[in-house]
Protein backbone atom coordinates (compact mmCIF):
# COMPACT_ATOMS: atom_id res chain seq x y z
CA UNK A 1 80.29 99.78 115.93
CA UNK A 2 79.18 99.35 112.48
CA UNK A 3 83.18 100.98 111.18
CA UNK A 4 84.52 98.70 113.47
CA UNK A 5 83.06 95.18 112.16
CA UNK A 6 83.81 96.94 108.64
CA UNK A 7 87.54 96.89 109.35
CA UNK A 8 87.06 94.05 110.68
CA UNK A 9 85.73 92.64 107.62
CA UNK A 10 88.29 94.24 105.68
CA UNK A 11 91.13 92.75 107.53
CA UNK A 12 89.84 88.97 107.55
CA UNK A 13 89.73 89.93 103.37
CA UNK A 14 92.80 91.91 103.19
CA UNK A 15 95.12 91.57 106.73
CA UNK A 16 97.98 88.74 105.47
CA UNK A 17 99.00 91.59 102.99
CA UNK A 18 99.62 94.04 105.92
CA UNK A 19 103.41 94.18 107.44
CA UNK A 20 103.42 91.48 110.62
CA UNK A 21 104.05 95.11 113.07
CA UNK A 22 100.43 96.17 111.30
CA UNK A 23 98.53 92.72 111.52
CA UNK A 24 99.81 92.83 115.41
CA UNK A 25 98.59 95.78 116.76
CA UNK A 26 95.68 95.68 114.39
CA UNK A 27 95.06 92.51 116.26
CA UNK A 28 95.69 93.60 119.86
CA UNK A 29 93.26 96.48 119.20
CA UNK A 30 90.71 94.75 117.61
CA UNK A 31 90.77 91.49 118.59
CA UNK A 32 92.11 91.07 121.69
CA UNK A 33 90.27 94.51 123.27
CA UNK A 34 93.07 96.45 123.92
CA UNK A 35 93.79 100.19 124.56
CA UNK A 36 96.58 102.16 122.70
CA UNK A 37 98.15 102.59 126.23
CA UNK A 38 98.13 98.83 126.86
CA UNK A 39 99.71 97.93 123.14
CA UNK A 40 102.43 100.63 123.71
CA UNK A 41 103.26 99.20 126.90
CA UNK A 42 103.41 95.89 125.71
CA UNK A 43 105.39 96.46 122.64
CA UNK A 44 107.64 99.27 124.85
CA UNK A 45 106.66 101.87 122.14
CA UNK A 46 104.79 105.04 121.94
CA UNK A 47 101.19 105.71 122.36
CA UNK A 48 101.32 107.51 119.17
CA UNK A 49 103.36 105.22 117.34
CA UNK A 50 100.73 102.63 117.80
CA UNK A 51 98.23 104.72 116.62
CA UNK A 52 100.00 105.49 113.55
CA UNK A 53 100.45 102.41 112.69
CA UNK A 54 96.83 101.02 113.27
CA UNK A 55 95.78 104.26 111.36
CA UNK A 56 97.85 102.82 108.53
CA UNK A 57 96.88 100.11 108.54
CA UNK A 58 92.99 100.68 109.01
CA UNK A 59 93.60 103.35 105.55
CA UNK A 60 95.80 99.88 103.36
CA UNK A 61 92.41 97.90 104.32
CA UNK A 62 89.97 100.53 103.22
CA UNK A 63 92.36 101.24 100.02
CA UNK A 64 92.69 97.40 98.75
CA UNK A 65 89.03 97.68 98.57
CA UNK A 66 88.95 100.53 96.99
CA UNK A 67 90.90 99.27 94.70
CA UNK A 68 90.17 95.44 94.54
CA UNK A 69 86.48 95.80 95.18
CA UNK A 70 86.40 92.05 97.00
CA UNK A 71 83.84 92.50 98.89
CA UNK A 72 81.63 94.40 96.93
CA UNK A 73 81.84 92.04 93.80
CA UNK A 74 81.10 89.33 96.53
CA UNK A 75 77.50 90.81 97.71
CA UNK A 76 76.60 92.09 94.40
CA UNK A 77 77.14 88.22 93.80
CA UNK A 78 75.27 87.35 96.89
CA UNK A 79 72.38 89.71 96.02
CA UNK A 80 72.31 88.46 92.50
CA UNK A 81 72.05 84.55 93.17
CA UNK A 82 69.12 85.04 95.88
CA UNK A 83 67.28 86.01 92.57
CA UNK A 84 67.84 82.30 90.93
CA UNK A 85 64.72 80.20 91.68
CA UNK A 86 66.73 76.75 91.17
CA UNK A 87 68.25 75.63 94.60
CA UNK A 88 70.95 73.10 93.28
CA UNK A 89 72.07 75.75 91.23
CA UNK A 90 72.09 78.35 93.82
CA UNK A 91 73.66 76.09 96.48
CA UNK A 92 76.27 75.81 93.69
CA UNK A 93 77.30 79.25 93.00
CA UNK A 94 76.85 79.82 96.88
CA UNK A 95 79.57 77.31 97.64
CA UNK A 96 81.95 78.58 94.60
CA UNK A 97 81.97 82.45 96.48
CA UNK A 98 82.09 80.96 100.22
CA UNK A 99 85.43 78.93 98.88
């Protein structure tokens, strides 16, 4: 569960630079619940193709962090301001990330 809300993650960060066939069947399989078999049916494709292309997209996600480090910077942030005893100034910075 825990790779699957990390993908998740990753997608909500990363997804609008995926191709629209990716952010699709990323969608129908992790959004909308369903099976390889039901996305292939629906989009009158192969089982396999769909898996190759949520495999695809699943390793763009995981490399634009890699690369970007959005996330990362973003809780090393988080981690970092829960340190700051001054609540204005926290609730500032808090609201600067969130937006």
């Amino acid at each position: 569960m825990e790779e699957r809300n990390k993908l998740i993650l990753l997608y909500d960060y990363y997804g609008e630079l995926l191709s629209e066939l990716q952010k699709e069947y990323f969608e129908d399989y992790y959004f909308n619940n369903l099976s390889l078999a039901e996305i292939s049916e629906k989009k009158d494709v192969s089982r396999n193709a769909v898996h190759k292309q949520i495999k695809s997209a699943e390793a763009k996600l995981e490399n634009m962090e890699s690369k970007l480090k959005i996330i990362y910077k973003k809780n090393k942030l988080l981690d970092a301001i829960s340190n700051i005893k001054d609540e204005k100034l926290k609730d500032k910075i808090q609201n600067i990330i969130e937006s």
